[in-house]
Structures are given as C-alpha cells and as structure tokens.
N, C-alpha and C. Protein backbone atom coordinates (compact mmCIF):
# COMPACT_ATOMS: atom_id res chain seq x y z
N UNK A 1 0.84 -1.17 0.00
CA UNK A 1 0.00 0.00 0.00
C UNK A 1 0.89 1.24 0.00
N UNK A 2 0.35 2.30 -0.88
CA UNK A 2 1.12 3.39 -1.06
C UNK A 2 0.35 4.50 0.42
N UNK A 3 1.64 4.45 1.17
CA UNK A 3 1.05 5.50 2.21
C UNK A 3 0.70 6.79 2.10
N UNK A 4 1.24 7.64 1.28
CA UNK A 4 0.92 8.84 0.49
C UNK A 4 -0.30 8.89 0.04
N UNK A 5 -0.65 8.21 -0.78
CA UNK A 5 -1.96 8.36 -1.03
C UNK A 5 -2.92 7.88 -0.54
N UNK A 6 -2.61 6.85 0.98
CA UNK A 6 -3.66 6.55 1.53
C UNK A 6 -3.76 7.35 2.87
N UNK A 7 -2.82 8.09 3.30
CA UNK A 7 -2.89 8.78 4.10
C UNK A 7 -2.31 10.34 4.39
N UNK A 8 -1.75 10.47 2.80
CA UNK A 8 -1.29 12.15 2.49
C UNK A 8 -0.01 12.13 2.88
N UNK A 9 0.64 11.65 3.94
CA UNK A 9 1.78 12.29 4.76
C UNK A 9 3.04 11.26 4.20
N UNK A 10 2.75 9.87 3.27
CA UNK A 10 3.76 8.93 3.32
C UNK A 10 4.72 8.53 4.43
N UNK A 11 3.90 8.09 5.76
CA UNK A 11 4.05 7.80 7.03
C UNK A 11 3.27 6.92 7.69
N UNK A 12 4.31 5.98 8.10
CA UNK A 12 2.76 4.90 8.93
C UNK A 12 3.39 4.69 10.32
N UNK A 13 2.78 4.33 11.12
CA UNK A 13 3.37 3.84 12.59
C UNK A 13 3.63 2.27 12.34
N UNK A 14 4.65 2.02 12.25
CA UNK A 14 4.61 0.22 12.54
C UNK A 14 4.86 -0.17 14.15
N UNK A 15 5.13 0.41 14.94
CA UNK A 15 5.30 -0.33 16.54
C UNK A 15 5.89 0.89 17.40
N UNK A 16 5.26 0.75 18.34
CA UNK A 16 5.71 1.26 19.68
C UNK A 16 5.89 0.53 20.30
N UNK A 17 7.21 0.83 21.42
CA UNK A 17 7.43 -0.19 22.45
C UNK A 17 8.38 0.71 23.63
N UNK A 18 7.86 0.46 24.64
CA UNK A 18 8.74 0.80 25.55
C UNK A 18 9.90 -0.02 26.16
N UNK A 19 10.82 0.79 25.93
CA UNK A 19 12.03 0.06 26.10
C UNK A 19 12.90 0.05 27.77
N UNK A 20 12.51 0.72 28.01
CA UNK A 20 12.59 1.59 29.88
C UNK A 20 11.83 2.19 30.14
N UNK A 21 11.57 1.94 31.63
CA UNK A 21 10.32 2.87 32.62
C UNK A 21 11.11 2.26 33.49
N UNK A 22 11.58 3.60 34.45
CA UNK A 22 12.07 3.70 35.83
C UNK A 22 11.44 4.87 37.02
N UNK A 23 11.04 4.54 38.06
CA UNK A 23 9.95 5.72 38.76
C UNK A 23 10.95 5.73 40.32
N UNK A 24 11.38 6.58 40.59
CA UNK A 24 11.61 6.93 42.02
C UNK A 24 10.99 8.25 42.26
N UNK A 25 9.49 8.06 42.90
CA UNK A 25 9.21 9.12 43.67
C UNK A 25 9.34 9.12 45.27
N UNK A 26 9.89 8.34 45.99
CA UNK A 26 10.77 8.45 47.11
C UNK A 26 10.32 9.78 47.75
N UNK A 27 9.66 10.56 48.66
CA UNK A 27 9.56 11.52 49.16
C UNK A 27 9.57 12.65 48.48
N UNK A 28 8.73 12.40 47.60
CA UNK A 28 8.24 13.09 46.20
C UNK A 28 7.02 14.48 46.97
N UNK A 29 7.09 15.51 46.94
CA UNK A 29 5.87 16.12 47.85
C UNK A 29 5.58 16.99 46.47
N UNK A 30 4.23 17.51 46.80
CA UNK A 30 3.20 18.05 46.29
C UNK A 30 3.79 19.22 45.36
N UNK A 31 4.51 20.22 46.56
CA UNK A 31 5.41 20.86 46.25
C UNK A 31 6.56 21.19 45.40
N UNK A 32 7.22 20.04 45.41
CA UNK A 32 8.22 20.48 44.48
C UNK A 32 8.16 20.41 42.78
N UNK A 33 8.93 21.10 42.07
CA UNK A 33 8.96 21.31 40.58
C UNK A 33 9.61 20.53 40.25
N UNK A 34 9.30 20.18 39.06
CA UNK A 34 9.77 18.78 38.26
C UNK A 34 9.90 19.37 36.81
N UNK A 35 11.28 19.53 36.47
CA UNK A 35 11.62 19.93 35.27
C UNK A 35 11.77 18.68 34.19
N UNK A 36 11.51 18.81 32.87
CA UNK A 36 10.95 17.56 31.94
C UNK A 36 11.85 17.58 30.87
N UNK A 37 12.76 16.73 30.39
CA UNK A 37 13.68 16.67 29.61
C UNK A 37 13.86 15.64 28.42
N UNK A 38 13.58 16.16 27.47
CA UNK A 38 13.66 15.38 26.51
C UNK A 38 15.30 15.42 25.57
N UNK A 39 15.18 13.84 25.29
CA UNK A 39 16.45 13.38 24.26
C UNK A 39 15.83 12.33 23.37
N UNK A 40 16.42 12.42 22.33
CA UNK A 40 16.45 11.29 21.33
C UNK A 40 17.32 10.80 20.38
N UNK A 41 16.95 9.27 19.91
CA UNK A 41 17.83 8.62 18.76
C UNK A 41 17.34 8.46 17.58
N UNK A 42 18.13 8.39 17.05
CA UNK A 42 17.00 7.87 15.35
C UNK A 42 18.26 6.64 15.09
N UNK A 43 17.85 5.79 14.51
CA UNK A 43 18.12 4.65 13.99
C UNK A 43 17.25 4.19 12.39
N UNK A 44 18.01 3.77 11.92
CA UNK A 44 17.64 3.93 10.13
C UNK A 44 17.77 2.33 9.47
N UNK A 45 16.81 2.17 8.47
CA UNK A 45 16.79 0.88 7.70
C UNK A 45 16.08 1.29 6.82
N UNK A 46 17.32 1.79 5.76
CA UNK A 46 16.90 2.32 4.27
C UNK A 46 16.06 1.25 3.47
N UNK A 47 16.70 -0.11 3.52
CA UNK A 47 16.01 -1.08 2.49
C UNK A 47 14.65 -1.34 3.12
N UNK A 48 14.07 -0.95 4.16
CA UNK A 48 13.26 -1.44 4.97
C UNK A 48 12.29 -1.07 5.08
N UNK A 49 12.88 1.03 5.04
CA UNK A 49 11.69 1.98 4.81
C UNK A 49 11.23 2.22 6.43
N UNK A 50 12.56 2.42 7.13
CA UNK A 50 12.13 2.11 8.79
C UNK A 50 12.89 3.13 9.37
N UNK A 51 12.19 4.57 9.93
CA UNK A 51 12.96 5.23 10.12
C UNK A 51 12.53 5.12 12.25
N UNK A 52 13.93 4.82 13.39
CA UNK A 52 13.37 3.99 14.46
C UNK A 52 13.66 5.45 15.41
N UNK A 53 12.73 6.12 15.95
CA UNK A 53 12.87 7.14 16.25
C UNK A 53 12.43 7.25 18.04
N UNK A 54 13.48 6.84 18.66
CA UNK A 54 13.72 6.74 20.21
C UNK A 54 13.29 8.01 21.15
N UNK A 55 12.58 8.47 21.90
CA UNK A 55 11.93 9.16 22.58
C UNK A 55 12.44 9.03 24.20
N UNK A 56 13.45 10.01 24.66
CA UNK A 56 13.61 9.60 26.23
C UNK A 56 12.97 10.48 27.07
N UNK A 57 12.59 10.46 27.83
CA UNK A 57 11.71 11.47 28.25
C UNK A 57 11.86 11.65 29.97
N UNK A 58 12.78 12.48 30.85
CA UNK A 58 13.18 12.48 32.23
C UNK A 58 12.35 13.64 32.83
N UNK A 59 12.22 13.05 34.06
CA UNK A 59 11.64 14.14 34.81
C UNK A 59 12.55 14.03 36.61
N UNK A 60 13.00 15.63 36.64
CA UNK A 60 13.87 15.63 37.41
C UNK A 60 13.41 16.70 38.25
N UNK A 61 13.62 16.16 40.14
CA UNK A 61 13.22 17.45 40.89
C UNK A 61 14.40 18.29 40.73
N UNK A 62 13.92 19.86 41.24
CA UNK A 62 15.10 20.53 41.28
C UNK A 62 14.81 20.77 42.80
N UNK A 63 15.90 20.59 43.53
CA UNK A 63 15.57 21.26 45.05
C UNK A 63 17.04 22.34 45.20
N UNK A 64 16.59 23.39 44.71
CA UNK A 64 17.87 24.37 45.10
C UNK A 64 18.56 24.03 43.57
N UNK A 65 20.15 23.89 44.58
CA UNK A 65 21.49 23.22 43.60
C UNK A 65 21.16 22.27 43.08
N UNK A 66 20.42 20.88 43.90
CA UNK A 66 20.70 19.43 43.69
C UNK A 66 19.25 18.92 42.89
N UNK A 67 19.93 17.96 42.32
CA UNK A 67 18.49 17.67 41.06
C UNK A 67 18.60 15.88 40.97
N UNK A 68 17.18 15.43 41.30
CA UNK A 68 17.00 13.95 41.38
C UNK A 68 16.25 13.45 40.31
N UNK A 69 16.57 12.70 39.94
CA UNK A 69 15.55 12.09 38.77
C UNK A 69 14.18 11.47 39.66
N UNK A 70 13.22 11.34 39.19
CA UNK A 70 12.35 10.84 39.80
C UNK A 70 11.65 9.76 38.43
N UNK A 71 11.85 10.15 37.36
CA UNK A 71 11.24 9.14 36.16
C UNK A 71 12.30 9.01 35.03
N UNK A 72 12.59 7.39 34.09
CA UNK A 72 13.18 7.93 33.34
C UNK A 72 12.49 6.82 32.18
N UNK A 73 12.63 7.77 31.16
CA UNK A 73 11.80 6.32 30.09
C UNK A 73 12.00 6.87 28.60
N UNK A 74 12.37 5.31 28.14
CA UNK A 74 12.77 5.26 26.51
C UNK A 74 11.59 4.91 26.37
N UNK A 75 10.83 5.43 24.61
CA UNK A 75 10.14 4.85 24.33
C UNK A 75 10.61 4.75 22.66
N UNK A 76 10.54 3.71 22.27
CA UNK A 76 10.90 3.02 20.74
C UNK A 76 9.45 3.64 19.75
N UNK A 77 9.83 4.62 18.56
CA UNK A 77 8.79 4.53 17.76
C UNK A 77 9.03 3.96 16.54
N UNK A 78 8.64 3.15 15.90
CA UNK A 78 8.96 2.82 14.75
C UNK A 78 8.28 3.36 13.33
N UNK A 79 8.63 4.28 12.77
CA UNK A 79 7.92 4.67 11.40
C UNK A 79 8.48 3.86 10.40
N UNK A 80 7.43 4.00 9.05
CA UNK A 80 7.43 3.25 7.72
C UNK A 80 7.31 4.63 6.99
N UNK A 81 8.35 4.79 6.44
CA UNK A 81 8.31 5.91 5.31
C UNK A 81 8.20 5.65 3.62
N UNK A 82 6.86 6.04 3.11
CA UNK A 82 7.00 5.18 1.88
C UNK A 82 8.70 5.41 1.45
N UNK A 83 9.27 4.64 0.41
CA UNK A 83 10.30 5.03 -0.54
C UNK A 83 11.36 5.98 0.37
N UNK A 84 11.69 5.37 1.13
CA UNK A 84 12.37 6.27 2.62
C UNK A 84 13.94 6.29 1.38
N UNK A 85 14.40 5.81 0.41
CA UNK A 85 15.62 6.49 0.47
C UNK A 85 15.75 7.12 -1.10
N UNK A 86 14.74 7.77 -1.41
CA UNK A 86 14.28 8.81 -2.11
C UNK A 86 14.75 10.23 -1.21
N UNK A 87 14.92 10.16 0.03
CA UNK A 87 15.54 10.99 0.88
C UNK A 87 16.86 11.03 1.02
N UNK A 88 17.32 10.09 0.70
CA UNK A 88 18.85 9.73 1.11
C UNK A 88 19.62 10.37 0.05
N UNK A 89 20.87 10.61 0.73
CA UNK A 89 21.72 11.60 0.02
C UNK A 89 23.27 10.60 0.38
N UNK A 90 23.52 9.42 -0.32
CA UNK A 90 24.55 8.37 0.60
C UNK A 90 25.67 9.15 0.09
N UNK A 91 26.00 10.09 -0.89
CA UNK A 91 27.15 10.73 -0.59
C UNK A 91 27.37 11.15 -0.04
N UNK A 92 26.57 12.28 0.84
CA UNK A 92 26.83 13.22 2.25
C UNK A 92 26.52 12.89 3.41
N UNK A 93 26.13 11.21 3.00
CA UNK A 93 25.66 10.02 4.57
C UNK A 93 24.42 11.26 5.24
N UNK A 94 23.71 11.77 4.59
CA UNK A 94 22.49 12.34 5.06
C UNK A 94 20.83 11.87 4.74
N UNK A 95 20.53 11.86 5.57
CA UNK A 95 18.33 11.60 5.33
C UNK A 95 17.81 13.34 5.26
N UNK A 96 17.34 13.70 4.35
CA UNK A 96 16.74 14.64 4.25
C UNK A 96 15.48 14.50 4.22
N UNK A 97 14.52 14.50 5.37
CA UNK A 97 12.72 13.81 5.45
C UNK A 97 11.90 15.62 5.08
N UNK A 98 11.60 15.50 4.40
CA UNK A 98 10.20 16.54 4.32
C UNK A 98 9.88 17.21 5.99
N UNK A 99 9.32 18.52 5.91
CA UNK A 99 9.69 18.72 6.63
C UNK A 99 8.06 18.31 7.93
N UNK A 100 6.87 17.83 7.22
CA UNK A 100 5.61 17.39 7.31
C UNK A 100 6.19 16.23 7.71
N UNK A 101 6.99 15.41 7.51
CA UNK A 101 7.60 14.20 7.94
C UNK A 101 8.22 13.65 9.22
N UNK A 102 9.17 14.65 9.42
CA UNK A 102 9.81 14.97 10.63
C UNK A 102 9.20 15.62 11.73
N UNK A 103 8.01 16.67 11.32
CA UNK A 103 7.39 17.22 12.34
C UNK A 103 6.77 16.52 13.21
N UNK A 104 5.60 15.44 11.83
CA UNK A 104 4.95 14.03 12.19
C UNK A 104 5.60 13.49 12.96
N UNK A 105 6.32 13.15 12.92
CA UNK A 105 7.07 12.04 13.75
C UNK A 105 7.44 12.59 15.51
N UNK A 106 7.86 13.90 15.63
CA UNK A 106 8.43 14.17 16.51
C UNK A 106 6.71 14.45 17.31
N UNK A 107 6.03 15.16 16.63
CA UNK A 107 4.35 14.67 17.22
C UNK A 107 3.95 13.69 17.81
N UNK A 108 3.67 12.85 16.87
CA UNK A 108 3.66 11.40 17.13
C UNK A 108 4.26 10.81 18.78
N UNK A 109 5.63 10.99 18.57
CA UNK A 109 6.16 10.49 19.69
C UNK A 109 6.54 11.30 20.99
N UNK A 110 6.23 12.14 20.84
CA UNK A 110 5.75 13.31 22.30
C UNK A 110 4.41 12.61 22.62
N UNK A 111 3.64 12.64 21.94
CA UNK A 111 2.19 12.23 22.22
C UNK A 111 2.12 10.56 22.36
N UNK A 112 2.77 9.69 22.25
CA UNK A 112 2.72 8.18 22.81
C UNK A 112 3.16 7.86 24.58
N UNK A 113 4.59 9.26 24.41
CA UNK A 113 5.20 9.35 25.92
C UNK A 113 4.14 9.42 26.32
N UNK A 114 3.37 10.64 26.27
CA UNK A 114 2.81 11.18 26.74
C UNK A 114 1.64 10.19 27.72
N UNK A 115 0.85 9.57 26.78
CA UNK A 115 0.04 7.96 27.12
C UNK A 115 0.43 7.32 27.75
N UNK A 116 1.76 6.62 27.50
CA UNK A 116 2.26 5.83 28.00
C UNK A 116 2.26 5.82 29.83
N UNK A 117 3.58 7.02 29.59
CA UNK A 117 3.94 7.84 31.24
C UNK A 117 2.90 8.06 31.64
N UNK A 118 1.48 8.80 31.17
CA UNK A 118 0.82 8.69 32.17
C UNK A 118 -0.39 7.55 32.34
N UNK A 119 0.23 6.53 32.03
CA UNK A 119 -0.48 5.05 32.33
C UNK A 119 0.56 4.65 33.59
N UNK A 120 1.33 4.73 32.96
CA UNK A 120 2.11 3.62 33.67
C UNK A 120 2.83 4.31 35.14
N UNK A 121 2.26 5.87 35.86
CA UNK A 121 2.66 6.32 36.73
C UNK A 121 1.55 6.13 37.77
N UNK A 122 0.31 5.74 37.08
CA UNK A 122 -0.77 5.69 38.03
C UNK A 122 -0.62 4.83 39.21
N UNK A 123 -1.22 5.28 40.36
CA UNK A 123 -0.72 4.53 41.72
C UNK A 123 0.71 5.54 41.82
N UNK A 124 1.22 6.23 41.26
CA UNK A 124 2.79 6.87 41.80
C UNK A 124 2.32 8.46 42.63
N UNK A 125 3.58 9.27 42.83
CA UNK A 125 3.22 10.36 43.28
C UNK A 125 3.26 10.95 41.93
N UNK A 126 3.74 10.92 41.00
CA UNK A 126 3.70 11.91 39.95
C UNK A 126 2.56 11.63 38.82
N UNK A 127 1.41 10.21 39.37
CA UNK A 127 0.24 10.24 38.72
C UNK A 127 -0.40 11.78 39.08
N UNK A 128 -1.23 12.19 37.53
CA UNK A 128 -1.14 13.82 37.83
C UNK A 128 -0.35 14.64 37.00
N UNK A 129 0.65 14.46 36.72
CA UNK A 129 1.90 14.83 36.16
C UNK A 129 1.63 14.55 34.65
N UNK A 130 1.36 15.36 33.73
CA UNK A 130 1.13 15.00 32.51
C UNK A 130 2.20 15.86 31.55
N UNK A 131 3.21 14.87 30.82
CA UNK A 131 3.55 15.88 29.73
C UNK A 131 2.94 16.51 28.69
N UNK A 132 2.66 18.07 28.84
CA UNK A 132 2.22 19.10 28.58
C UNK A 132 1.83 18.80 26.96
N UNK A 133 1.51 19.81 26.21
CA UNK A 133 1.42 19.43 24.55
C UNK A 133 2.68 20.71 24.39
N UNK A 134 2.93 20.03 23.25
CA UNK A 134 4.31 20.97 22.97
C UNK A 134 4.09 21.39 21.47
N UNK A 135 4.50 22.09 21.12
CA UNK A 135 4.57 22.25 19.56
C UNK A 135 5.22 22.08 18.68
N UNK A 136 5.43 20.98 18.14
CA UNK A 136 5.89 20.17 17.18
C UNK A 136 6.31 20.26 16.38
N UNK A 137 6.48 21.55 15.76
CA UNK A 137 7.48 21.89 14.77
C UNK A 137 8.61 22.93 15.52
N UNK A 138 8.56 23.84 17.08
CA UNK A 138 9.53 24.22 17.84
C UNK A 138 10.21 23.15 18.34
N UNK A 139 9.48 21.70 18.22
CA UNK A 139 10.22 20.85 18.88
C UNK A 139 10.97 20.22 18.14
N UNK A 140 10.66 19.80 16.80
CA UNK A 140 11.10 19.51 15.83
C UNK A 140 12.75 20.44 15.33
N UNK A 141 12.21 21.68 15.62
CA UNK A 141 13.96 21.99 15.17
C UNK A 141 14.80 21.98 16.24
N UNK A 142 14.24 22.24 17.77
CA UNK A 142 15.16 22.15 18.35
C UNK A 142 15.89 20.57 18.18
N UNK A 143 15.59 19.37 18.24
CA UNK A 143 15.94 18.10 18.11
C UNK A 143 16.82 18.17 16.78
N UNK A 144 16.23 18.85 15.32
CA UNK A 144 17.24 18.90 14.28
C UNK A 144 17.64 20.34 13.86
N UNK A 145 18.58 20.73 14.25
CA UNK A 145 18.84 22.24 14.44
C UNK A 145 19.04 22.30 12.78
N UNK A 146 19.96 21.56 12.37
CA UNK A 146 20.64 21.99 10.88
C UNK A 146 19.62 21.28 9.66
N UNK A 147 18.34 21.94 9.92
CA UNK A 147 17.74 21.90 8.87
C UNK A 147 16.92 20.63 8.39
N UNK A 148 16.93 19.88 9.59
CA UNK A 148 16.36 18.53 9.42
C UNK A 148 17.35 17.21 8.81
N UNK A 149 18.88 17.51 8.74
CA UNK A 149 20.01 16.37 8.08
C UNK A 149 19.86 14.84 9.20
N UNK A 150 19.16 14.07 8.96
CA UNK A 150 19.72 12.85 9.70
C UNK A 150 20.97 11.94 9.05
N UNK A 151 21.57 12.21 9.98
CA UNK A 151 22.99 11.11 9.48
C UNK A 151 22.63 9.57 9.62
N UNK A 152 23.28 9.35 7.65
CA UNK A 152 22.48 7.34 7.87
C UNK A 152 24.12 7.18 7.45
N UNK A 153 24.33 5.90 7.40
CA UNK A 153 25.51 4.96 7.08
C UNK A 153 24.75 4.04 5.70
N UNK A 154 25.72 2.87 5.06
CA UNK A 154 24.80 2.17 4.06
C UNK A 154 24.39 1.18 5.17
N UNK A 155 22.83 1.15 5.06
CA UNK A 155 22.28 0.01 5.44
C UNK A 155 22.93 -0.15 7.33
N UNK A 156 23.48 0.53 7.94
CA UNK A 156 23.67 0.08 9.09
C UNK A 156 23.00 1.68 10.16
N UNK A 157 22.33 1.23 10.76
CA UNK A 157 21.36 2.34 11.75
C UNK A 157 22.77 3.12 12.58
N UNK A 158 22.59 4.24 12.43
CA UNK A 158 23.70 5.44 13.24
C UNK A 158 23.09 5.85 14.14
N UNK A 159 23.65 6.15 15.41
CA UNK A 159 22.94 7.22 16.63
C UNK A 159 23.05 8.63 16.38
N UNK A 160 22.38 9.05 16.38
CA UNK A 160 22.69 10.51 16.51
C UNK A 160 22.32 11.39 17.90
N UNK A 161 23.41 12.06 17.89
CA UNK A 161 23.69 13.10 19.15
C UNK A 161 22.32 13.36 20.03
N UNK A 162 21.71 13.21 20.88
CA UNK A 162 20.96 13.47 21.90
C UNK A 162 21.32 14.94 21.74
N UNK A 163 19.89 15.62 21.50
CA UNK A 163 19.77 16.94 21.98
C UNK A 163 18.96 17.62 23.02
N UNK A 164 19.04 18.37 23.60
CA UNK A 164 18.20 18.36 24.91
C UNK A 164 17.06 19.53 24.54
N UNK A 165 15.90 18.86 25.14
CA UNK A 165 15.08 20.25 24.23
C UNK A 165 14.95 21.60 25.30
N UNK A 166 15.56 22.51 24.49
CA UNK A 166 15.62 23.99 25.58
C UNK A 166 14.22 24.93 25.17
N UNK A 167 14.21 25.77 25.76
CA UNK A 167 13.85 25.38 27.64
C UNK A 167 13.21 24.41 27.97
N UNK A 168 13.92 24.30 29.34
CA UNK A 168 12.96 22.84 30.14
C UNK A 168 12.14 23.74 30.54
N UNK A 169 11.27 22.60 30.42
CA UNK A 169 9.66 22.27 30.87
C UNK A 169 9.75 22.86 32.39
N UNK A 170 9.26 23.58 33.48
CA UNK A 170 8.91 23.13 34.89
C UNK A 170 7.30 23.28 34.91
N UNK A 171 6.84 22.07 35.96
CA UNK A 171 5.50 22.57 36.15
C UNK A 171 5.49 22.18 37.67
N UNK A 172 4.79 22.61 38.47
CA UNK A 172 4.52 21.69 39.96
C UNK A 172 3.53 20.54 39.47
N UNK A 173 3.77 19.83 40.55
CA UNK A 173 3.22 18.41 40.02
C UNK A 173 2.31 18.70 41.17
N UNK A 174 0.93 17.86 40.85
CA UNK A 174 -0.47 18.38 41.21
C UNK A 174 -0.22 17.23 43.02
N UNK A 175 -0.99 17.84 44.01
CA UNK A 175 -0.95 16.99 44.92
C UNK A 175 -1.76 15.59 44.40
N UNK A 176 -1.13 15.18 45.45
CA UNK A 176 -1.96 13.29 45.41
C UNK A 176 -4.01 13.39 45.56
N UNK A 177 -3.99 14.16 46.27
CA UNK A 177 -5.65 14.34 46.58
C UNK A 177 -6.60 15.06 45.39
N UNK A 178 -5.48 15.88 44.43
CA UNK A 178 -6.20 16.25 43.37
C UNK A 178 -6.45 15.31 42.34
N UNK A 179 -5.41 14.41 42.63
CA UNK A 179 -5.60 13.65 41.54
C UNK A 179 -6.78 12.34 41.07
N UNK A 180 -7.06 11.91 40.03
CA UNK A 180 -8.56 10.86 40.42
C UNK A 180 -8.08 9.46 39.69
C-alpha cells in the first residue's frame, strides 16, 4: 500500500514499544517542581523503509542546587516511510525527510510518551503529572537544528547526538488528593 496516497503524509506507525520505565518518587511532595527533559535517537533501515525514532523522556526534581531524577523512560517509535531512500543523500551520509515528515514524527512520539507515562505512573506520586502538549514543529527543530540532516551509514542504523530540548519544561506536580 502506497502511504501517500492513503494517508497524504507517506508515514505509517509500525510499533511502539517501551524500552525503559524507571519511577523513584521516594519523598516526592506536592510541592516540588519537576523539570521535563527530553532526548532522542534515530536509527535507520533504508532497504526497509524504517525510520526507528527513540523518545527519552526524564523528569527531574530541582531542590535548590541538587536535582534527582524521579522518572526515566525510553520509548521506541517505529515509522514506515513510503520510498524512505528517495531521501537519502549516501554521498553526504544524510536523510533529508520533508519537513511534514519529521514534524509528524516528533508529534507522534511526544504524544505516545505522553500515554504511555501517564499510564504507567498511576498509583505513583507523579500520577497527575502529565507531559504538557508541545509544539511540534519548535520541537522539531530544536531536536534537528541543521535543517532537518539525519545522518544514515549504508544500510547500518547510526545514533545521533541526543539533543536536549531547551527550555525545560517546569511545572509543579499536582498533589496526590487532586488527583482521580
């Protein structure tokens, strides 16, 4: 099936999976601010049409100086890009995705964390705690500053640099009694 024309964007979701979920809310109070930090990987399979786009997503108290993690979690997205190396540029080892492509995607997988974390915190202190909606194409460049270039290799998946998305997030995290 041609995804383009069955769904405009030539993009499909083939799998989500969480790959880590770690929770220490340990004397977690009502009170304190929890700043939200995002990083990611991309991983590539040109013949495959599989672009594997890793989502980490931390949430850290700040008390003063000292800063604790209280959550930390990978989540695996897997896209299907029709004709994914119609993008590829293997002389300059670059993916050049549309820029409806990349936005998608970085959408996409803000918004699965998003589900996910707040499934899987319920029963915690930071059930309550919802990552915010963000906007998806500010988020999008901060993650690819230079114009959207993903670096591929032939046929073998590359990491690319973790970028941290600026500014962090703070929100207070809602007490336990507000929450339902």
């Amino acid at each position: 099936m041609n995804l383009t024309e069955s769904f405009g964007l030539g993009i499909k979701i083939s799998n989500i999976k969480t790959l880590s979920f770690v929770v220490d809310d340990t004397g977690l109070a009502a009170t304190d601010l929890i700043r939200m930090d995002f990083n990611h990987m991309i991983n590539l399979s040109i013949s495959e049409n599989f672009v594997v786009f890793t989502l980490m997503t931390t949430f850290v108290v700040v008390e003063g100086d000292n800063e604790r993690m209280v959550l930390d979690c990978a989540i695996q997205n897997v896209f299907e890009v029709d004709d994914l190396k119609q993008y590829a540029n293997e002389k300059e080892l670059k993916l050049e995705l549309p820029p409806t492509i990349t936005i998608s995607m970085v959408g996409l997988a803000i918004s699965h964390a998003r589900a996910i974390i707040s499934g899987l915190t319920k029963g915690t202190n930071l059930q309550g705690f919802i990552i915010p909606i963000v906007d998806p194409v500010k988020t999008a460049a901060a993650f690819f500053p230079e114009k959207n270039p993903l670096i591929i290799g032939k046929e073998t998946p590359q990491n690319i640099e973790s970028i941290e998305l600026a500014p962090n997030y703070t929100q207070k995290i809602k007490s336990k009694k507000a929450t339902r």
